[in-house]
Protein backbone atom coordinates (compact mmCIF):
# COMPACT_ATOMS: atom_id res chain seq x y z
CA UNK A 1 0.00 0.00 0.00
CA UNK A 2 1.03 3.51 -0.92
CA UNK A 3 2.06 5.37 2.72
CA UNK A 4 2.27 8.75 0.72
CA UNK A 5 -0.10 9.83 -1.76
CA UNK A 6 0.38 10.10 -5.35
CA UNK A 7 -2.09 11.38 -7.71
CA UNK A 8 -2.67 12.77 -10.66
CA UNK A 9 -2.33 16.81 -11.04
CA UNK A 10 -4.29 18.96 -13.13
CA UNK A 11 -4.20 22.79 -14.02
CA UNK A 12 -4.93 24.11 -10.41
CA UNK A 13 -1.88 23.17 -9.15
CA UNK A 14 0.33 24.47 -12.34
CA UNK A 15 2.25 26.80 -10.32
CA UNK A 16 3.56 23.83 -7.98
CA UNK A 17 4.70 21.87 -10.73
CA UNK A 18 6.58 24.79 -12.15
CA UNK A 19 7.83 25.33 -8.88
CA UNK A 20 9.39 21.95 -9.03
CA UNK A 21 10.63 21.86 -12.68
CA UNK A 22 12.58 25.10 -11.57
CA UNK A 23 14.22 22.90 -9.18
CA UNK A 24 15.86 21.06 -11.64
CA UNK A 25 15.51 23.12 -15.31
CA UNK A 26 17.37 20.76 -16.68
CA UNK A 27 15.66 17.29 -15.85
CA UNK A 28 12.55 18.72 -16.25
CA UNK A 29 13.27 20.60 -19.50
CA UNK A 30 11.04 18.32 -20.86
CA UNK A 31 7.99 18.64 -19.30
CA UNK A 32 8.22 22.34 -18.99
CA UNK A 33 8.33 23.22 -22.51
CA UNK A 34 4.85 21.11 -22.57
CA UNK A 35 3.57 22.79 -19.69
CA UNK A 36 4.04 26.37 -20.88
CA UNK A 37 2.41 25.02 -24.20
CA UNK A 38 -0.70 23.10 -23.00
CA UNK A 39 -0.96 23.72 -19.10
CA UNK A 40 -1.87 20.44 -17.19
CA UNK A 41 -5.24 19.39 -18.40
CA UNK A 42 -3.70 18.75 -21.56
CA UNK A 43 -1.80 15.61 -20.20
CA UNK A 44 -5.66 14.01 -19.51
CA UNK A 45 -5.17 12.71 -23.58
CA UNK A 46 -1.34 13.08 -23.75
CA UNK A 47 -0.02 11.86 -20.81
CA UNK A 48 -0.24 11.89 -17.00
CA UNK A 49 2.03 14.51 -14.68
CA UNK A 50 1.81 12.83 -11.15
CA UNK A 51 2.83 14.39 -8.27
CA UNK A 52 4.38 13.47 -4.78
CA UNK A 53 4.33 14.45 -1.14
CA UNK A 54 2.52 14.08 2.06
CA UNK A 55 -0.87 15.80 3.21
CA UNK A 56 -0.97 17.40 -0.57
CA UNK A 57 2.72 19.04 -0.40
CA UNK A 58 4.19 18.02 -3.52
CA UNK A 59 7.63 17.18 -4.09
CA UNK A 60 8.48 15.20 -7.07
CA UNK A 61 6.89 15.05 -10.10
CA UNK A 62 6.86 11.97 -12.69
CA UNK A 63 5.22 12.39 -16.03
CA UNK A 64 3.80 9.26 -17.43
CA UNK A 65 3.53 9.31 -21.82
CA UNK A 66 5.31 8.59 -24.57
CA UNK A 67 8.36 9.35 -22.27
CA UNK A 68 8.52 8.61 -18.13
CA UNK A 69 10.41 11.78 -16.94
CA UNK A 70 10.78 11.83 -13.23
CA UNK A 71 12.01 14.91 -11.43
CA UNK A 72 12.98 15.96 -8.28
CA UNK A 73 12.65 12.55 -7.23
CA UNK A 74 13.44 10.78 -3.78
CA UNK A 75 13.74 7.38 -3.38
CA UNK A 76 10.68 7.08 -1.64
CA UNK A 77 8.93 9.03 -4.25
CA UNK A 78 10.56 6.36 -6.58
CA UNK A 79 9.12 3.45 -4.85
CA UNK A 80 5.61 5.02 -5.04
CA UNK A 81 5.95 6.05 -8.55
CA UNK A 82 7.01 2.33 -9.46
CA UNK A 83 4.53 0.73 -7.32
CA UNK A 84 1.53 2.77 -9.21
CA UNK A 85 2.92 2.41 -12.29
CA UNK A 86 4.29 -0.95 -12.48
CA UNK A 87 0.10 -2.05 -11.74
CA UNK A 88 -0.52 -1.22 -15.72
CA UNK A 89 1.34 -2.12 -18.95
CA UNK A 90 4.09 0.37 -19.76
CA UNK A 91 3.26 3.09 -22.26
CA UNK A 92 6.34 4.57 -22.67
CA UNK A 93 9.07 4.68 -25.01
CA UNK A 94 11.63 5.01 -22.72
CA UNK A 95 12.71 6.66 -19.47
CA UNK A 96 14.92 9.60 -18.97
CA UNK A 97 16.46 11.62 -16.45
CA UNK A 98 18.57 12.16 -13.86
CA UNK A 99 20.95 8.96 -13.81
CA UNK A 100 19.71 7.88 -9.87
CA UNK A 101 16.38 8.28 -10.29
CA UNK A 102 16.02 6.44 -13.63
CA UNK A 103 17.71 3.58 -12.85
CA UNK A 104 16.11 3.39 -9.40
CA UNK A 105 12.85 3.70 -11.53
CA UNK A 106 14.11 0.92 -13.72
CA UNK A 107 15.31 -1.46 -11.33
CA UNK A 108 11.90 -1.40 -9.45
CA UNK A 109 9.46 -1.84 -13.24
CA UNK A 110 11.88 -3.92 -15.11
CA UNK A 111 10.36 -6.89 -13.49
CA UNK A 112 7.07 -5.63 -14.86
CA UNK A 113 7.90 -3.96 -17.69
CA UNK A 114 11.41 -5.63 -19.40
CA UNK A 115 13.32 -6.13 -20.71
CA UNK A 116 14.79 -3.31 -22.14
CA UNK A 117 16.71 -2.67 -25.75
CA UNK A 118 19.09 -0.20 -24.15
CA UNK A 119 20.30 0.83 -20.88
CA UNK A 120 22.54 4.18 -20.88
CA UNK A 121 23.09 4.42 -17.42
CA UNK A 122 25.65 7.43 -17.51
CA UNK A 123 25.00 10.54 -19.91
CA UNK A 124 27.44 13.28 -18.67
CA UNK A 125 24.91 16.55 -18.33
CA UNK A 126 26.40 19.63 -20.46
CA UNK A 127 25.33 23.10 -19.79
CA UNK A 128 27.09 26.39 -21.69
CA UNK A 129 25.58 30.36 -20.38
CA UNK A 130 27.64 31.72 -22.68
CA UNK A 131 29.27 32.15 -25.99
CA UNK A 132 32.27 29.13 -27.46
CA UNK A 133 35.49 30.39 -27.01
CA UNK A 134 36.10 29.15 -30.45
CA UNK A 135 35.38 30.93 -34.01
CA UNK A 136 31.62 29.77 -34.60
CA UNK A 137 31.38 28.55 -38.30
CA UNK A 138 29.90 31.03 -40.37
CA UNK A 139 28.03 28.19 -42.99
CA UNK A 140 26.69 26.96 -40.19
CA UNK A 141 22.66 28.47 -39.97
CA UNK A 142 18.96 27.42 -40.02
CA UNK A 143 17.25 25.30 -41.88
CA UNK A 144 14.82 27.04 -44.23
CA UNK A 145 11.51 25.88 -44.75
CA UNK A 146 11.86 24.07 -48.82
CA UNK A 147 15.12 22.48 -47.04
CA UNK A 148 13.03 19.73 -45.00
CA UNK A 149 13.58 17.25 -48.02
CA UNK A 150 17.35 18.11 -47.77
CA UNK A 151 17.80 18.13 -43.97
CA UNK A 152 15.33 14.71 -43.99
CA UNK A 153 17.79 12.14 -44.57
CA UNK A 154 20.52 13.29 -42.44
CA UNK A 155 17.91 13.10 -39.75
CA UNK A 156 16.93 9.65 -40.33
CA UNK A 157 21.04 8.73 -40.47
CA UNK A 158 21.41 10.37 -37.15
CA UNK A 159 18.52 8.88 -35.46
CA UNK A 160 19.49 5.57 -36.62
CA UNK A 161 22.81 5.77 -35.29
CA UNK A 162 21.99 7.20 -32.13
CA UNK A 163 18.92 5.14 -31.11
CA UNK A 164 19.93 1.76 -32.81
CA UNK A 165 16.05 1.46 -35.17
CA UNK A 166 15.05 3.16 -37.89
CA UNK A 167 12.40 6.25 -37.43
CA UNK A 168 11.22 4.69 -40.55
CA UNK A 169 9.66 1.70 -39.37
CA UNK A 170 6.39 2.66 -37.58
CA UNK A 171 5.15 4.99 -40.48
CA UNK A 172 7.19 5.38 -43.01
CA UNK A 173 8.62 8.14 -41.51
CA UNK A 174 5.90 10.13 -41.58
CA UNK A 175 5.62 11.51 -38.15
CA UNK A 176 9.77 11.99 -37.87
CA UNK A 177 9.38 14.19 -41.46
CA UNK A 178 6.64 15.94 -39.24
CA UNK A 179 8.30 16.77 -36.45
CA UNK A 180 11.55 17.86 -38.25
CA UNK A 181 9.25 20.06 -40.69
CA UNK A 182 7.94 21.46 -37.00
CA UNK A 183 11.44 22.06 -35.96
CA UNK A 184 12.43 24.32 -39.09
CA UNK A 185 9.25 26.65 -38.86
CA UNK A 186 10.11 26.47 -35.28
CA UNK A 187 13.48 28.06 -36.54
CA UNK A 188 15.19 25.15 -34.04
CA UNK A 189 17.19 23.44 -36.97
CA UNK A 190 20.77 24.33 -37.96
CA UNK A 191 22.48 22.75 -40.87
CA UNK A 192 26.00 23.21 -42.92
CA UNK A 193 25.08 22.17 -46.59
CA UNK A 194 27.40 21.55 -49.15
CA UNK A 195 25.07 22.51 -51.94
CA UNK A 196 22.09 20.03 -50.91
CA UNK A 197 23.32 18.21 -49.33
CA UNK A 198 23.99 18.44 -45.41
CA UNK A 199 27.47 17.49 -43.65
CA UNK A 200 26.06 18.84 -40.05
CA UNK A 201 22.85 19.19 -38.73
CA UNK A 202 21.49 19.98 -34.77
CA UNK A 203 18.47 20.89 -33.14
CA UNK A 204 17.05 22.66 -30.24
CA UNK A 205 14.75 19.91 -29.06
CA UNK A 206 13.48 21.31 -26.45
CA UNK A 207 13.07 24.95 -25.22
CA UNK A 208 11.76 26.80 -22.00
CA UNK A 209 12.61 30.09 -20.27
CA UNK A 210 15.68 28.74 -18.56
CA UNK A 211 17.29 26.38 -20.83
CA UNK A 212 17.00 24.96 -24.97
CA UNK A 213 18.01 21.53 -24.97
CA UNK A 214 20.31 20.59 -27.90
CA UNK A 215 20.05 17.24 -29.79
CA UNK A 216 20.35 14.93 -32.84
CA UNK A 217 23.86 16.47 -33.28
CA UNK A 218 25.43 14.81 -36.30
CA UNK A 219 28.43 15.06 -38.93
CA UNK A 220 28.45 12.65 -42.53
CA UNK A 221 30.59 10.22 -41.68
CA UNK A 222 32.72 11.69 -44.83
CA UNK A 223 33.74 14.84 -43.13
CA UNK A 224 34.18 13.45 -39.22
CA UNK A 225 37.45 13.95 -38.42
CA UNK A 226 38.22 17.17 -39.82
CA UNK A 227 37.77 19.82 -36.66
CA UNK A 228 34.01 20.26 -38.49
CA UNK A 229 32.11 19.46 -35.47
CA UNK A 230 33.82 21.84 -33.00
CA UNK A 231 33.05 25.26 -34.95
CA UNK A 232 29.64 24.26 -36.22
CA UNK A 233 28.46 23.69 -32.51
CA UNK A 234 29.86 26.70 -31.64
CA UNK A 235 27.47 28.18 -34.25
CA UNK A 236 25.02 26.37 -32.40
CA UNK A 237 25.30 27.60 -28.94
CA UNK A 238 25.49 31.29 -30.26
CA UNK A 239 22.47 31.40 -31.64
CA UNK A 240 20.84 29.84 -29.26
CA UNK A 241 22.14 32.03 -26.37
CA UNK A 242 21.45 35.21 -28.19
CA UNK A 243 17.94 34.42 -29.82
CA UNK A 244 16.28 31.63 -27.56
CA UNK A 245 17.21 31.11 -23.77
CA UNK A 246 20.11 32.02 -21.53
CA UNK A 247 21.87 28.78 -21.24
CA UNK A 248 22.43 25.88 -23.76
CA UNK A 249 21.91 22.43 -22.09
CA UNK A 250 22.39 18.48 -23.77
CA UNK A 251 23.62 15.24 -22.70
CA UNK A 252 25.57 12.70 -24.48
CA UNK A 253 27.00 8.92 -24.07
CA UNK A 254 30.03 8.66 -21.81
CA UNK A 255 31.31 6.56 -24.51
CA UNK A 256 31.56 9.11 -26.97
CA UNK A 257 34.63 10.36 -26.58
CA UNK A 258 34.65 12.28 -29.85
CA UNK A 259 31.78 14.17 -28.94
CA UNK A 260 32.90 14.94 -25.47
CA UNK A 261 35.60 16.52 -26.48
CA UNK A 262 33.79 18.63 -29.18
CA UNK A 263 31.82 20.21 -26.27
CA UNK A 264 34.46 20.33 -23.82
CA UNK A 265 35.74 23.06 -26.86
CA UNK A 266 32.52 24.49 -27.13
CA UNK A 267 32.66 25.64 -23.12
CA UNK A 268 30.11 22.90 -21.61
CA UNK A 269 30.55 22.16 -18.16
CA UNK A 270 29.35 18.98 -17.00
CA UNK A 271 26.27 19.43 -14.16
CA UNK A 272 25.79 15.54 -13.49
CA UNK A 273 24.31 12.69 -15.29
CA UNK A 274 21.18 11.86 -17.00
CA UNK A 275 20.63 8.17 -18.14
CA UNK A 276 18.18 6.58 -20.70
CA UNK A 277 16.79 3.01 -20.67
CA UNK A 278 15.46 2.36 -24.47
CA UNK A 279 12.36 0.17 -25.09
């Protein structure tokens, strides 16, 4: 039995929630960008936002969708959030987060809910408030809108590599073109072509007041190597400083040495460690 309530929150509590994602702007990136978007009664056909704490004081928040996000989390708010959600079928596509919570989280629901295609138990956290101390590339800009066809397949290559499965499968692509189309009028794409075709593409996945998440980073496999990667995120975190939010967070593999290093360049400074479990 559940000693501490959880339940489900809805709009009249909004300003607790954002309370809590301010906590932790980084973790919660995620659901804050949603948040300021759709309030909380849009997670009733989206998703779920629970919240923890005794006699109706929240303290941790887990949202429950297409992604299990927990934030601010304790690990007795971990062992409630598993025991409530572990009763149903998992939803999610995977679970991300700060690296002690998730795989607390995952360790209590992978007996209900594995097993798992991928556990990336330690993402170094990057954060940069303020400009690369290298030369930004200058080729480096957005995407324009009638350069979705050109940006599309670089996208697919990148998500492939990354995630290990095609975007392709489920639809075609369909929804992936979609969202990267929503990214470009969303001026949150950056590319370096080569006449059409692109050698380095990013995006701002994510954006709220405090932070703009950076992902799908990528360079063609033809031009790694070269000191490409360095400038062209340097590009990246300009922009992004002067035009969207004051500090430019991401996190990558530990493995990825390559990519570490690019950053380490670019003036991120590591502020702990996410990890990922893949379904």
């Amino acid at each position: 039995m559940l000693t501490v309530p959880i339940r489900q929150l809805g709009e009249s509590e909004r300003a607790t929630v954002e309370r809590i994602l301010d906590q932790d702007p980084y973790a919660g990136a995620q659901i804050a960008e949603r948040v300021a978007a759709h309030g909380l009664n849009w997670w009733r056909s989206d998703g779920r936002i629970y919240g923890y704490g005794p006699a109706r004081r929240i303290e941790s928040v887990c949202w429950s969708g297409a992604h299990l996000v927990p934030v601010c989390t304790t690990p007795p708010a971990i062992a409630a959030f598993a025991e409530l959600l572990g009763a149903d079928p998992r939803i999610c596509s995977s679970i991300i987060g700060r690296s002690e919570a998730v795989l607390d989280l995952w360790d209590r629901l992978g007996g209900h809910w594995g097993p798992a295609r991928d556990v990336r138990p330690h993402q170094p956290l990057l954060v940069a408030d303020r400009e690369a101390p290298i030369t930004p590339d200058p080729d480096v800009r957005l995407v324009r809108s009638n350069e979705v066809d050109q940006l599309f397949p670089a996208a697919v290559a990148m998500y492939t590599e990354e995630v290990g499965v095609s975007p392709l499968l489920d639809d075609g692509g369909r929804g992936y073109k979609r969202r990267i189309a929503e990214l470009v009028r969303g001026k949150r794409a950056y590319a370096r072509f080569i006449g059409d075709r692109v050698i380095f593409k990013a995006e701002l996945a994510i954006v709220t007041r405090r932070t703009t998440q950076v992902q799908g980073v990528w360079v063609d496999p033809e031009f790694r190597g070269q000191g490409l990667a360095a400038s062209a995120m340097a590009a990246v975190v300009r922009d992004a400083l002067q035009r969207v939010a004051p500090t430019v967070s991401l996190y990558v593999n530990d493995y990825n040495t390559p990519a570490r290093r690019v950053y380490a360049r670019c003036g991120f400074i590591q502020q702990g460690s996410f990890a990922t479990v893949l379904f």
